[in-house]
N, C-alpha and C. Protein backbone atom coordinates (compact mmCIF):
# COMPACT_ATOMS: atom_id res chain seq x y z
N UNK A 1 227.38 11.47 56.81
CA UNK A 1 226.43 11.32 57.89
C UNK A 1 226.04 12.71 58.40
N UNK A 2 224.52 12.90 58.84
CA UNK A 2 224.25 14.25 58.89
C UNK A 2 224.24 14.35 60.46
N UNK A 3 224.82 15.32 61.24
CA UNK A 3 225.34 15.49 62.55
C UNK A 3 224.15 16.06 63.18
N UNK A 4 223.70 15.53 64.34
CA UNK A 4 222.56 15.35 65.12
C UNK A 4 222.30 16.89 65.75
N UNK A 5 221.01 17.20 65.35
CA UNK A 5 220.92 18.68 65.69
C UNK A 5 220.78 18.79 66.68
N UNK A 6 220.46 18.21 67.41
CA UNK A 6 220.66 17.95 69.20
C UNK A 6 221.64 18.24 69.81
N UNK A 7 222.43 18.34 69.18
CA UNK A 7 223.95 18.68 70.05
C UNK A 7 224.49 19.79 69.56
N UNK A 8 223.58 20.65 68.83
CA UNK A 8 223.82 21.54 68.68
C UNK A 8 223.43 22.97 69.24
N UNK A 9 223.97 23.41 70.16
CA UNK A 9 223.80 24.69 70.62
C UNK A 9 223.93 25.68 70.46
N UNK A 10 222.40 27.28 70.13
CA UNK A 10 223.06 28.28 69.67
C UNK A 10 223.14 29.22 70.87
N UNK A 11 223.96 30.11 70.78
CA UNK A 11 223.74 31.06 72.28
C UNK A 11 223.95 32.66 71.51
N UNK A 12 223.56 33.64 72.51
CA UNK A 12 223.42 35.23 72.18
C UNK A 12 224.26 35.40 72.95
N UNK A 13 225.64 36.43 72.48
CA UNK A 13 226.36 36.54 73.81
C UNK A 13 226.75 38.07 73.48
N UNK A 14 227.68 38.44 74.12
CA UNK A 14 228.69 39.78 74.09
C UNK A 14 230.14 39.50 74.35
N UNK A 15 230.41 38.50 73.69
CA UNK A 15 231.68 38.02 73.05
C UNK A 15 232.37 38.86 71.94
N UNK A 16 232.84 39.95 72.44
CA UNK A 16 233.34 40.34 70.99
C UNK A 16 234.56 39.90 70.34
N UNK A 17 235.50 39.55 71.68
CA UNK A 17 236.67 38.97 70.61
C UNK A 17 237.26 37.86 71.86
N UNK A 18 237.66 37.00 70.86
CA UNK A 18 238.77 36.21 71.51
C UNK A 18 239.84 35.43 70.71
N UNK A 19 241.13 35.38 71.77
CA UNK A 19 242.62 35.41 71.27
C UNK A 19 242.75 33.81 71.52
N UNK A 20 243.40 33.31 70.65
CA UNK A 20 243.92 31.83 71.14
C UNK A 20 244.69 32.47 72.18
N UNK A 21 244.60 31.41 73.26
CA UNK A 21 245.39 31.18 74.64
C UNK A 21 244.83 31.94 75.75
N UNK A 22 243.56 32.63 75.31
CA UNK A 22 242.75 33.69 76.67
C UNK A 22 242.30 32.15 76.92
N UNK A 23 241.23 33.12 78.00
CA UNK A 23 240.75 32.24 79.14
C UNK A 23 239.36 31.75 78.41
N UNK A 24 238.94 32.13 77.46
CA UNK A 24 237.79 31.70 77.04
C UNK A 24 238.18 30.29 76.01
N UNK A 25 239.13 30.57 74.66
CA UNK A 25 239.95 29.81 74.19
C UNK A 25 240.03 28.08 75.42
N UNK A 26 240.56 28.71 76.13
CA UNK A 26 241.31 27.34 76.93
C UNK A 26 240.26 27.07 77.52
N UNK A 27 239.36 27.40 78.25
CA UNK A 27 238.17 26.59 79.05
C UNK A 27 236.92 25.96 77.91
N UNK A 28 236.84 26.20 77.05
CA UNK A 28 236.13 25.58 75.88
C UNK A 28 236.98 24.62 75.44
N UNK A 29 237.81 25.34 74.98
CA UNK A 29 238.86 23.97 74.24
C UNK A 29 239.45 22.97 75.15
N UNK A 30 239.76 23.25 76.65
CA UNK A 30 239.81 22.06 77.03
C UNK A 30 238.60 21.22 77.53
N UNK A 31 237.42 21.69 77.39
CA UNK A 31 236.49 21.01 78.18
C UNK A 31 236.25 19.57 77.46
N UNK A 32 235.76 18.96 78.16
CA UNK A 32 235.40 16.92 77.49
C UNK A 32 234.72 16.75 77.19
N UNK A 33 233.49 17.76 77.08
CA UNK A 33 232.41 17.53 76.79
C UNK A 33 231.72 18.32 75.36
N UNK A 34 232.65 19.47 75.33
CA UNK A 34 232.36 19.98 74.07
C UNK A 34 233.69 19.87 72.66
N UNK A 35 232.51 19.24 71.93
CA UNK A 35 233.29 18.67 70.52
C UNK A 35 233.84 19.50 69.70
N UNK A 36 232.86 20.80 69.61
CA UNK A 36 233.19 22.00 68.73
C UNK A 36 232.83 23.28 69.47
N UNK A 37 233.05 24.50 69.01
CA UNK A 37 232.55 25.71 69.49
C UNK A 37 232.96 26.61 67.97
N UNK A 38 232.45 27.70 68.41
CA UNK A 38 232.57 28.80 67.33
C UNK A 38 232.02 30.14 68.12
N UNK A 39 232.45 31.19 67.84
CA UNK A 39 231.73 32.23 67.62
C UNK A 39 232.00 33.16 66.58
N UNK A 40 230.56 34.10 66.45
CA UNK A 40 230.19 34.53 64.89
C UNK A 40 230.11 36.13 65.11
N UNK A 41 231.59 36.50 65.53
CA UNK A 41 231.67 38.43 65.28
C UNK A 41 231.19 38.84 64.59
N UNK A 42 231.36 38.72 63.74
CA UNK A 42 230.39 39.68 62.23
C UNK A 42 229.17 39.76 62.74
N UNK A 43 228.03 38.44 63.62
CA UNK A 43 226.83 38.84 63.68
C UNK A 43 226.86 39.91 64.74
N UNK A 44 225.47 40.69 65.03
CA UNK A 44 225.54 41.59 65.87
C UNK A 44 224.79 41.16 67.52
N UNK A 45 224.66 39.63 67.71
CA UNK A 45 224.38 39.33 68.41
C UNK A 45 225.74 37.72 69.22
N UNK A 46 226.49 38.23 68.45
CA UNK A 46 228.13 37.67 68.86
C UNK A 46 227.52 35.82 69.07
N UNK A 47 227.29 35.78 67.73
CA UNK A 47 226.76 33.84 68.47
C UNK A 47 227.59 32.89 68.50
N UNK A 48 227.07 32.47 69.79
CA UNK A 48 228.47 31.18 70.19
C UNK A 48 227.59 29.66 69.90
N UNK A 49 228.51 29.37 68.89
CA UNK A 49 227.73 27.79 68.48
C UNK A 49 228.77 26.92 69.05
N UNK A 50 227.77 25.80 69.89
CA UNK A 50 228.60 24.86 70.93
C UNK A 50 227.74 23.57 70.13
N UNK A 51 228.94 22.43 70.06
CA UNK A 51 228.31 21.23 70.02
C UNK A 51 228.93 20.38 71.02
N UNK A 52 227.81 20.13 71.67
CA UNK A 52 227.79 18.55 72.54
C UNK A 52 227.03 17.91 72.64
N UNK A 53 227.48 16.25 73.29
CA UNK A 53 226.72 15.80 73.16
C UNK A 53 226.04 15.65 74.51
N UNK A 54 226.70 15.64 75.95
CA UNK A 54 225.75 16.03 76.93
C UNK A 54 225.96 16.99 77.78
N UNK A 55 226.11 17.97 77.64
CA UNK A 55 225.91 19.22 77.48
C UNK A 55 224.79 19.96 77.67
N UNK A 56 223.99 20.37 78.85
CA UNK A 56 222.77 21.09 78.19
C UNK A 56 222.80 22.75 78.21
N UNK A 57 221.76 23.00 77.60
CA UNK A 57 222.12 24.98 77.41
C UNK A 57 222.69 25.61 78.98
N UNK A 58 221.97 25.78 80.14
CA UNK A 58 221.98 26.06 81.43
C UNK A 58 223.26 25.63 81.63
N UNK A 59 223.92 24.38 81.42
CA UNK A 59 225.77 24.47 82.04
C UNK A 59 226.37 25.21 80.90
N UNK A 60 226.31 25.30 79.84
CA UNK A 60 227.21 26.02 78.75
C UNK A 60 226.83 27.74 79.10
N UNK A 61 225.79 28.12 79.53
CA UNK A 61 225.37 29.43 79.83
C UNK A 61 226.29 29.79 80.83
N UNK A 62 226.40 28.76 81.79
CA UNK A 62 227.14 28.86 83.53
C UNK A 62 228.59 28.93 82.87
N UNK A 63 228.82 28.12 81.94
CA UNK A 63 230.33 28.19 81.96
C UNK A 63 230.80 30.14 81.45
N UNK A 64 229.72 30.23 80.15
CA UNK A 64 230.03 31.57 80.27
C UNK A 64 229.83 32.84 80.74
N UNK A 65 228.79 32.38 81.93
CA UNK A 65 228.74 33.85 82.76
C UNK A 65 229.47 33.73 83.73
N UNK A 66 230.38 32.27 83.89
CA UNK A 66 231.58 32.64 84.93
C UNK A 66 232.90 33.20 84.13
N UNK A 67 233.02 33.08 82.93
CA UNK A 67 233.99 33.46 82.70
C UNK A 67 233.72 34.90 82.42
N UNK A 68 232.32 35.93 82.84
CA UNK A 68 232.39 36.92 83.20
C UNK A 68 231.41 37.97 81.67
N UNK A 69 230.68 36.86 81.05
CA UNK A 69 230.14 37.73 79.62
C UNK A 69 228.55 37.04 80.03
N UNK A 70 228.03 37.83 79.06
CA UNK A 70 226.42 37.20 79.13
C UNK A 70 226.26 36.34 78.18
N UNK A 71 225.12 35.46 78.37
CA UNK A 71 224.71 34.20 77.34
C UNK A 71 223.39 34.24 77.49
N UNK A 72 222.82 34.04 76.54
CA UNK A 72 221.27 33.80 76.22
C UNK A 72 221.12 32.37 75.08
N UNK A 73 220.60 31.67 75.47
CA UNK A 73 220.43 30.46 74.21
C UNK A 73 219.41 31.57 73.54
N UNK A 74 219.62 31.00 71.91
CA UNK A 74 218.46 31.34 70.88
C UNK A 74 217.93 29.87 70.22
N UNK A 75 216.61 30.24 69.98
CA UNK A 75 215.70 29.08 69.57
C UNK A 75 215.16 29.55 68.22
C-alpha cells in the first residue's frame, strides 16, 4: 500500500545532530501524533521528515522552535 503523501512533512532546519535520549529524540518520539520522523545530516539543509496524520506544518514548526532550532517547511 502506497503511504499517503499528505502526511508527509518536509522541513529546513539547523539540526545538526541528535543523540537518542536528548530532548529532541524524546519529544518527537513520544509525541501521538507523529508516526515517523527522520532527519537528513548529510543534506546541507539538515531535513527533518515528519509523518502525520493530523499534524499540520505550523504545530511541527512550533514544536521545533521551542525546542530552541529553526524550521522552515519546504515545498
Amino acid at each position: 500500500m502506497e503511504p499517503n503523501l499528505n502526511t508527509i512533512h518536509i522541513f529546513k532546519t539547523n539540526i545538526k545532530k541528535t543523540e537518542p535520549g536528548c530532548v529532541m529524540h524524546e519529544t518527537l518520539d513520544s509525541h501521538n501524533a507523529i508516526q515517523q520522523w527522520s532527519i537528513d545530516h548529510e543534506d546541507v539543509d539538515c531535513v527533518l521528515r515528519v509523518v502525520s496524520e493530523t499534524l499540520q506544518p505550523k504545530a511541527i514548526i512550533k514544536i521545533i522552535n521551542d525546542l530552541g532550532h529553526e524550521c522552515q517547511e519546504l515545498n
